[in-house]
N, C-alpha and C. Protein backbone atom coordinates (compact mmCIF):
# COMPACT_ATOMS: atom_id res chain seq x y z
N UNK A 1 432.95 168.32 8.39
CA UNK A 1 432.03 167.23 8.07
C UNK A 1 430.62 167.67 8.37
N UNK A 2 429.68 167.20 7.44
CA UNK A 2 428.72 167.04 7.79
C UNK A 2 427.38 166.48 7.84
N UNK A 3 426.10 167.00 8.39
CA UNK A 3 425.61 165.22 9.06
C UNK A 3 424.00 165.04 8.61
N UNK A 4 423.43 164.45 8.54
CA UNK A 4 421.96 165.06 8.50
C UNK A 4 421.32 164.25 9.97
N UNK A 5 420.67 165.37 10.58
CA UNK A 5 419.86 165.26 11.66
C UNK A 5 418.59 165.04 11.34
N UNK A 6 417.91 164.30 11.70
CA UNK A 6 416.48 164.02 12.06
C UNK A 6 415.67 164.10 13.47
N UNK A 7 414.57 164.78 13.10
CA UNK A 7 413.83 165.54 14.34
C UNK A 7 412.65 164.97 14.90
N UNK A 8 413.04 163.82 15.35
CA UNK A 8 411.34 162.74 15.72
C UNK A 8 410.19 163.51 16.03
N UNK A 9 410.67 164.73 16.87
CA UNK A 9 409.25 165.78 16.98
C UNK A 9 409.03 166.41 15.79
N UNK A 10 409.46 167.34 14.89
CA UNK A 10 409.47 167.80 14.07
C UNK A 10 408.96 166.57 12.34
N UNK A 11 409.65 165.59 12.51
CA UNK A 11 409.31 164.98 11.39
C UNK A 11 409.87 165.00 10.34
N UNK A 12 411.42 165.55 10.63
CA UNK A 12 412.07 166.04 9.35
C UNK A 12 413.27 166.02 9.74
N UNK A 13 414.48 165.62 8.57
CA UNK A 13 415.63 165.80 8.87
C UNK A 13 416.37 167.28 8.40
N UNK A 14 417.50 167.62 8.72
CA UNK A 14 418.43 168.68 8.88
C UNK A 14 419.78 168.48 8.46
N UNK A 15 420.37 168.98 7.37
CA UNK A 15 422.20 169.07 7.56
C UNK A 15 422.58 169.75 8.72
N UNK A 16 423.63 169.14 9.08
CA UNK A 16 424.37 170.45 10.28
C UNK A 16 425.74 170.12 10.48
N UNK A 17 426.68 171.02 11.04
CA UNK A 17 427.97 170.64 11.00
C UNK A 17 428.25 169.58 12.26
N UNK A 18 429.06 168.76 11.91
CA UNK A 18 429.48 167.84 12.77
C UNK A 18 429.60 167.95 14.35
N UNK A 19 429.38 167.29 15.10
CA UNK A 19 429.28 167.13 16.48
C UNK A 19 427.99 167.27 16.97
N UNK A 20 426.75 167.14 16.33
CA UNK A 20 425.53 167.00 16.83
C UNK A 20 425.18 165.24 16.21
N UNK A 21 424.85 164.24 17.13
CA UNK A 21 425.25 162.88 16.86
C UNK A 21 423.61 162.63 16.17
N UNK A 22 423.81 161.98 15.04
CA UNK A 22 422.67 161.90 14.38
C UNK A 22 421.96 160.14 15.08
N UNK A 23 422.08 159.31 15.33
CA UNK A 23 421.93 158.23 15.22
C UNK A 23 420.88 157.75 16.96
N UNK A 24 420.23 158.87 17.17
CA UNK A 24 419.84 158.21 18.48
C UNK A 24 418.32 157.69 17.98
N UNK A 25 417.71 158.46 16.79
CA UNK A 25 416.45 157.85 16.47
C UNK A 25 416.74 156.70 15.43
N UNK A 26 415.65 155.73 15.49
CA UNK A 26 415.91 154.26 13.99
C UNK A 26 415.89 155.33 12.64
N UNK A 27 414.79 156.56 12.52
CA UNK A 27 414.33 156.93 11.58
C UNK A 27 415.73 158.09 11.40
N UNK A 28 416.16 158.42 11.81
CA UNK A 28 417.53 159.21 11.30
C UNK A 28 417.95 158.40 10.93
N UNK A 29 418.95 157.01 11.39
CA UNK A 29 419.40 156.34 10.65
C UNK A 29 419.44 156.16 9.26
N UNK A 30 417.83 155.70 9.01
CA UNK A 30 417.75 155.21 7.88
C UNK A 30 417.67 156.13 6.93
N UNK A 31 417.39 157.60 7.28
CA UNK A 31 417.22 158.79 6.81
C UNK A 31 418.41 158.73 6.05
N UNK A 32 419.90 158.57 7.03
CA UNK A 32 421.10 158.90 6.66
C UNK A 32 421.36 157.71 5.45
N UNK A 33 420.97 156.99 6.02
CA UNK A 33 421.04 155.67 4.97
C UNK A 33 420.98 155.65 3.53
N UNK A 34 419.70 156.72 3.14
CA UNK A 34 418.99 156.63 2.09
C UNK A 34 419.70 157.82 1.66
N UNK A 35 420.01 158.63 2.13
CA UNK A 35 420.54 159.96 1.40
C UNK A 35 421.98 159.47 0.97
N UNK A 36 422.60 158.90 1.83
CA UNK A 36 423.87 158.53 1.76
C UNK A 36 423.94 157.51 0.13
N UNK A 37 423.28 156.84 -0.06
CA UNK A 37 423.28 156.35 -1.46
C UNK A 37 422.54 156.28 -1.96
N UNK A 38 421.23 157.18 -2.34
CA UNK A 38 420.80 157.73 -3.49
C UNK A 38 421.11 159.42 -3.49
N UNK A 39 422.04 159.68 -3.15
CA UNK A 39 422.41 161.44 -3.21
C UNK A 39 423.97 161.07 -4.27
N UNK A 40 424.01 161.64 -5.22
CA UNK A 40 425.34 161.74 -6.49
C UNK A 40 426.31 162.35 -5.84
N UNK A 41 427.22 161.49 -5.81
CA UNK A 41 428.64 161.66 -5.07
C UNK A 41 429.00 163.12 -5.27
N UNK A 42 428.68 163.67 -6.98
CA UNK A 42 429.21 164.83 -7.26
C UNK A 42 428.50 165.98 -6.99
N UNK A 43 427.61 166.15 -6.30
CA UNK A 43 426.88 167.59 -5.78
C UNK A 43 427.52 167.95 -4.50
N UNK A 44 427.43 169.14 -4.20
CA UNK A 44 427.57 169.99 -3.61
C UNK A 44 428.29 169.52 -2.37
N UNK A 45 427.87 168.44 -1.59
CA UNK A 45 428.29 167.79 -0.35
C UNK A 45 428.52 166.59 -0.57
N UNK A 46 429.01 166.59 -1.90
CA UNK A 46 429.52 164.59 -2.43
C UNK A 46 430.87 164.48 -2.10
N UNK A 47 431.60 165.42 -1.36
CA UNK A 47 432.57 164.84 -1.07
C UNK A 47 432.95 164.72 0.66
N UNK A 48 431.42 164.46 1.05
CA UNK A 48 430.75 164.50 2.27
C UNK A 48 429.95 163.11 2.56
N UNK A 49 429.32 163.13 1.73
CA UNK A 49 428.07 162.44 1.83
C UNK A 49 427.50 161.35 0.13
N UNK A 50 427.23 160.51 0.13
CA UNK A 50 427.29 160.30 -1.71
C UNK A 50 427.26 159.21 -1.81
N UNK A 51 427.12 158.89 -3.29
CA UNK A 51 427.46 157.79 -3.84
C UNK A 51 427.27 157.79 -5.75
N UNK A 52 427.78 156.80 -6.17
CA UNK A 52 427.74 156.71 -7.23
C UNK A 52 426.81 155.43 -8.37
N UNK A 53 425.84 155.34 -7.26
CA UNK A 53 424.78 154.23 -6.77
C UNK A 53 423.61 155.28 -8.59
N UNK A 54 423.53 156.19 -8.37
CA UNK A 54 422.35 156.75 -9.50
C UNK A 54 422.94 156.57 -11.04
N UNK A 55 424.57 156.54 -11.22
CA UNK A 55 425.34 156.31 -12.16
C UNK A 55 424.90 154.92 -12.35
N UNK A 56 425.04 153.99 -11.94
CA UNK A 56 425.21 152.41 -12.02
C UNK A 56 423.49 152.41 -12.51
N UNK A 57 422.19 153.16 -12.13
CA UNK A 57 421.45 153.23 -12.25
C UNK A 57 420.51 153.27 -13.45
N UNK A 58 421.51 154.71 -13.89
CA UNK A 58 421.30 155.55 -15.57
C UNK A 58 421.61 154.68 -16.11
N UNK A 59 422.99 153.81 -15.83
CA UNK A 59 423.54 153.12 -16.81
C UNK A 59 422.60 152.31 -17.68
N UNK A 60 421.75 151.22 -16.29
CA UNK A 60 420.19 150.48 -17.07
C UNK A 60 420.67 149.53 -17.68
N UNK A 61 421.78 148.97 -17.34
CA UNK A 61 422.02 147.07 -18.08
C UNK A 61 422.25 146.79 -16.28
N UNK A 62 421.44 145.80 -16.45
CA UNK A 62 420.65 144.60 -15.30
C UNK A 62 422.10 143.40 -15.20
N UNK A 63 423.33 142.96 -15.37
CA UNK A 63 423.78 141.98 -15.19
C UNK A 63 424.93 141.96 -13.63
N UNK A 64 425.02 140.76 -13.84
CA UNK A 64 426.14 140.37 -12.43
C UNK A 64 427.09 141.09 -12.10
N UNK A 65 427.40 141.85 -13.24
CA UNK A 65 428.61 142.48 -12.96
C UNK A 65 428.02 144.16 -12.24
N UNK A 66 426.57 144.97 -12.39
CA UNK A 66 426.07 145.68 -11.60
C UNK A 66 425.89 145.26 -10.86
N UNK A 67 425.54 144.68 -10.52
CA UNK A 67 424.92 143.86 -8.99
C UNK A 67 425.57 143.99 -8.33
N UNK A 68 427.40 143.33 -8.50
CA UNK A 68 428.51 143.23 -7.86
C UNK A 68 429.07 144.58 -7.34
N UNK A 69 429.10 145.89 -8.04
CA UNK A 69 429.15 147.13 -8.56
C UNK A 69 428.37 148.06 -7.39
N UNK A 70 427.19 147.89 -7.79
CA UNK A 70 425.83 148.39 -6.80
C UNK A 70 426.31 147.65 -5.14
N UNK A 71 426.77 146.65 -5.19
CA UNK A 71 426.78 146.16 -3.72
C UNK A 71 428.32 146.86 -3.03
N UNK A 72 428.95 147.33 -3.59
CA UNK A 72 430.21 147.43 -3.26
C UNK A 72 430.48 149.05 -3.26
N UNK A 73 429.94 149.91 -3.96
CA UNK A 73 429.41 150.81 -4.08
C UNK A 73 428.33 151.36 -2.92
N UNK A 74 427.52 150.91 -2.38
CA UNK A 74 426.60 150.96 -1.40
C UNK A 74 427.63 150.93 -0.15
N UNK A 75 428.21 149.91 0.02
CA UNK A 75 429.04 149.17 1.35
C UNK A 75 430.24 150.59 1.09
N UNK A 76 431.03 151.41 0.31
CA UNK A 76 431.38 152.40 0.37
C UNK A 76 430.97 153.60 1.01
N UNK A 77 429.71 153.62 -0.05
CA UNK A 77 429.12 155.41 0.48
C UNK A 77 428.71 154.63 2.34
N UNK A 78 428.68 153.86 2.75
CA UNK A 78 428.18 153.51 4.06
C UNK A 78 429.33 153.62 5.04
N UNK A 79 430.51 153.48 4.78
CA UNK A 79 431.77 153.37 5.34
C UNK A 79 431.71 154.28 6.60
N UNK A 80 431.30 156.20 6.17
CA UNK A 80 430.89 156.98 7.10
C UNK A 80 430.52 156.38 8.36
N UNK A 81 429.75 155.71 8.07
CA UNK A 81 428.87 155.65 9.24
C UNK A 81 429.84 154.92 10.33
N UNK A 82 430.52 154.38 9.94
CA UNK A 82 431.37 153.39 10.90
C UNK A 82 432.47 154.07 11.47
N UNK A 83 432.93 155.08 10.24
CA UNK A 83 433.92 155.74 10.75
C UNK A 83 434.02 156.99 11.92
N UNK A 84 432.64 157.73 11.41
CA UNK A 84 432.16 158.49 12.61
C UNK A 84 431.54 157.82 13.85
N UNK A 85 431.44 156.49 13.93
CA UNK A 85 430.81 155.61 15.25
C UNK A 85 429.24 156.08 15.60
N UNK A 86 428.92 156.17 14.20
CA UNK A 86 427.06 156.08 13.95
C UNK A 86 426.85 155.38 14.38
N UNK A 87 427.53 153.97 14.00
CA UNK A 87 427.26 152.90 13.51
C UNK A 87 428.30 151.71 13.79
N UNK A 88 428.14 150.55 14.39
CA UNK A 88 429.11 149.93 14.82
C UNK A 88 429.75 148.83 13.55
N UNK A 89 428.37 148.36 12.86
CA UNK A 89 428.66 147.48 11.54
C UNK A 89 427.49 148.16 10.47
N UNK A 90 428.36 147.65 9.15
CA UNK A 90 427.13 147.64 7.79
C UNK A 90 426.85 146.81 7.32
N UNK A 91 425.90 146.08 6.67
CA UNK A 91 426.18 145.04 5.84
C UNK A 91 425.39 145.50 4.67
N UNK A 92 425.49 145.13 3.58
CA UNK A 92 424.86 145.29 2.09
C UNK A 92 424.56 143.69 1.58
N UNK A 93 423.90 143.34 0.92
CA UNK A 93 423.46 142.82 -0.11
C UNK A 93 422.74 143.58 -1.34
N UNK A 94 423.22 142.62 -2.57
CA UNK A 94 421.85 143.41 -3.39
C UNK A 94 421.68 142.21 -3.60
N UNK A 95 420.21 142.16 -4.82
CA UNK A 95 420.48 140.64 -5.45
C UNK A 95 418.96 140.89 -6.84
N UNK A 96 419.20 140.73 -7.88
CA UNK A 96 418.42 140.65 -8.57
C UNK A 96 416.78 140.11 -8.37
N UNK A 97 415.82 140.89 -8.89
CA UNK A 97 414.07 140.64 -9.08
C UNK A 97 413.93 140.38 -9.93
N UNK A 98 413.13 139.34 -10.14
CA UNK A 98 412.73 139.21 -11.73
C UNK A 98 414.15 139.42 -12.88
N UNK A 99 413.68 139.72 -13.81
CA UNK A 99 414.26 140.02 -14.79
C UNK A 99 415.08 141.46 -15.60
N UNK A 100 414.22 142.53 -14.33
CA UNK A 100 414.34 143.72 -14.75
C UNK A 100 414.48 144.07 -13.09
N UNK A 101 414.62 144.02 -12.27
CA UNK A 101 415.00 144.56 -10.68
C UNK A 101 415.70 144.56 -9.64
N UNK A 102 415.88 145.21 -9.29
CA UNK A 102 417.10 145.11 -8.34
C UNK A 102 416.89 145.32 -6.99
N UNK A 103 416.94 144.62 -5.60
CA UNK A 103 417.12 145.09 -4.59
C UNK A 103 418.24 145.21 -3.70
N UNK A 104 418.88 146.14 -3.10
CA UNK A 104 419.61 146.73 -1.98
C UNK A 104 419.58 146.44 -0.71
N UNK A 105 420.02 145.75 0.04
CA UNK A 105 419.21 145.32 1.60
C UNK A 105 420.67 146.06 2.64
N UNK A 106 420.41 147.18 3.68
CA UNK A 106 421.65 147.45 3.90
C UNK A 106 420.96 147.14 5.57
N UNK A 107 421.78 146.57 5.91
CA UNK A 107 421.44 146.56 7.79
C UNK A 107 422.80 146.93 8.08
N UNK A 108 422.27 148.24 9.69
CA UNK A 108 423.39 149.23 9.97
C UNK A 108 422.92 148.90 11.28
N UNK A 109 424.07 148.63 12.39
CA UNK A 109 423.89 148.43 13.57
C UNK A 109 424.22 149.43 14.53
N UNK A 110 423.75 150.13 15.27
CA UNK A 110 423.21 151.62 15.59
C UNK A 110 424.68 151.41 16.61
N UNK A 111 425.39 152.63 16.22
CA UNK A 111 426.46 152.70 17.53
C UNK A 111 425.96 152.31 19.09
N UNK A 112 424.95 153.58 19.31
CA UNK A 112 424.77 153.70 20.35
C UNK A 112 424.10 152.47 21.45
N UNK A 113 423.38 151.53 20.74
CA UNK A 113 422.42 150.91 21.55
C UNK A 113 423.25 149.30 20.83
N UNK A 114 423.22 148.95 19.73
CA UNK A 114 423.30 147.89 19.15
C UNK A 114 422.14 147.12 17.76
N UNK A 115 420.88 148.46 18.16
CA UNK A 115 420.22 148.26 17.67
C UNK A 115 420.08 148.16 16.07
N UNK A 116 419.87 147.63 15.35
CA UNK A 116 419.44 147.58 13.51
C UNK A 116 418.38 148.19 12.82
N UNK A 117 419.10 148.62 12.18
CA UNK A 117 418.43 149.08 11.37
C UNK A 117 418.29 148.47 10.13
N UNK A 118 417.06 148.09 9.15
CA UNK A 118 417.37 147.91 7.94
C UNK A 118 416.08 148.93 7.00
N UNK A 119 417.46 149.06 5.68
CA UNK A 119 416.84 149.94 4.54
C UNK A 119 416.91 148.98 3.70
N UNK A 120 415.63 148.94 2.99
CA UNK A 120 415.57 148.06 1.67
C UNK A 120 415.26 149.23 0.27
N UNK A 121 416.02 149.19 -1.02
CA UNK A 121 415.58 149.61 -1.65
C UNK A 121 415.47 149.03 -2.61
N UNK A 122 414.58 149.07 -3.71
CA UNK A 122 413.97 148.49 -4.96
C UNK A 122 414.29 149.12 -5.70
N UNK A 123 414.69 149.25 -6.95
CA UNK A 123 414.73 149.57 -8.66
C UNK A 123 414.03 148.61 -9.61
N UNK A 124 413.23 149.09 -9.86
CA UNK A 124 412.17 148.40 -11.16
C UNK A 124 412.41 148.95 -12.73
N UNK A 125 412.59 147.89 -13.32
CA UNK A 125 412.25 148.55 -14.49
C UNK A 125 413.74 148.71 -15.45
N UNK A 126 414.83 148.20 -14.91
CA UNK A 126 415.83 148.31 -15.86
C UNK A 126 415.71 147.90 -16.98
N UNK A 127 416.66 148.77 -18.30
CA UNK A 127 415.56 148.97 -19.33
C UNK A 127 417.03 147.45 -20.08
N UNK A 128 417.44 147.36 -19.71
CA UNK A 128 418.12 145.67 -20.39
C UNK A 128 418.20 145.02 -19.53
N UNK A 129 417.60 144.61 -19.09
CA UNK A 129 417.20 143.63 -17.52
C UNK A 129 417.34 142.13 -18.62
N UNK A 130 418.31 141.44 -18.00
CA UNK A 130 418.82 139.79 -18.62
C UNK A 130 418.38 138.62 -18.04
């Protein structure tokens, strides 16, 4: 397995093989957060790390049934985190912007402390937005 580290001195995160615990800074977290579902399940370490969150993306039709898709999908590629004890809970929402947008809201509750984290992400611009 493996993990991405983030270096609060340094300013940057790191892959590395498992047993170096990523989750003591907020900003690793969310680091892991964001890689974890916007990184394509099928590269190199997608059967590591991933999601299928950029597919649902390309796709570009805006209705309930992505939404549903994107949220369940997200709450997947996040599973990791719980299972390695990053992370004690996940939660996801998405929920439609406007007419053409989408937001992601994932709050991850930090193994170690209890502490939360939340990642919000936006998509603008879907090109059949209903």
């Amino acid at each position: 397995m493996i993990e991405l580290v983030y270096s609060a001195n340094d300013q940057r995160a790191d892959v590395r093989q498992k047993g170096i615990y990523i989750a003591n800074t907020q900003g690793a977290l969310e680091t892991a957060v964001i890689v974890s579902l916007l990184s394509d399940s099928d590269w190199w370490a997608g059967s590591f790390i991933g999601s299928q969150l950029p597919r649902f993306i390309e796709r570009g039709k805006l209705d309930s049934k992505t939404i549903k898709d994107v949220q369940q999908e997200a709450t997947k590629a996040l599973q990791w985190m719980i299972d390695d004890r990053v992370a004690k809970s996940v939660t996801v929402s998405a929920q439609r912007i406007g007419t053409e947008g989408l937001a992601v809201e994932c709050v991850v509750t930090r193994f170690v402390d209890g502490a939360p984290a939340i990642v919000k992400i936006v998509w603008e611009a879907f090109q059949n937005g209903i």
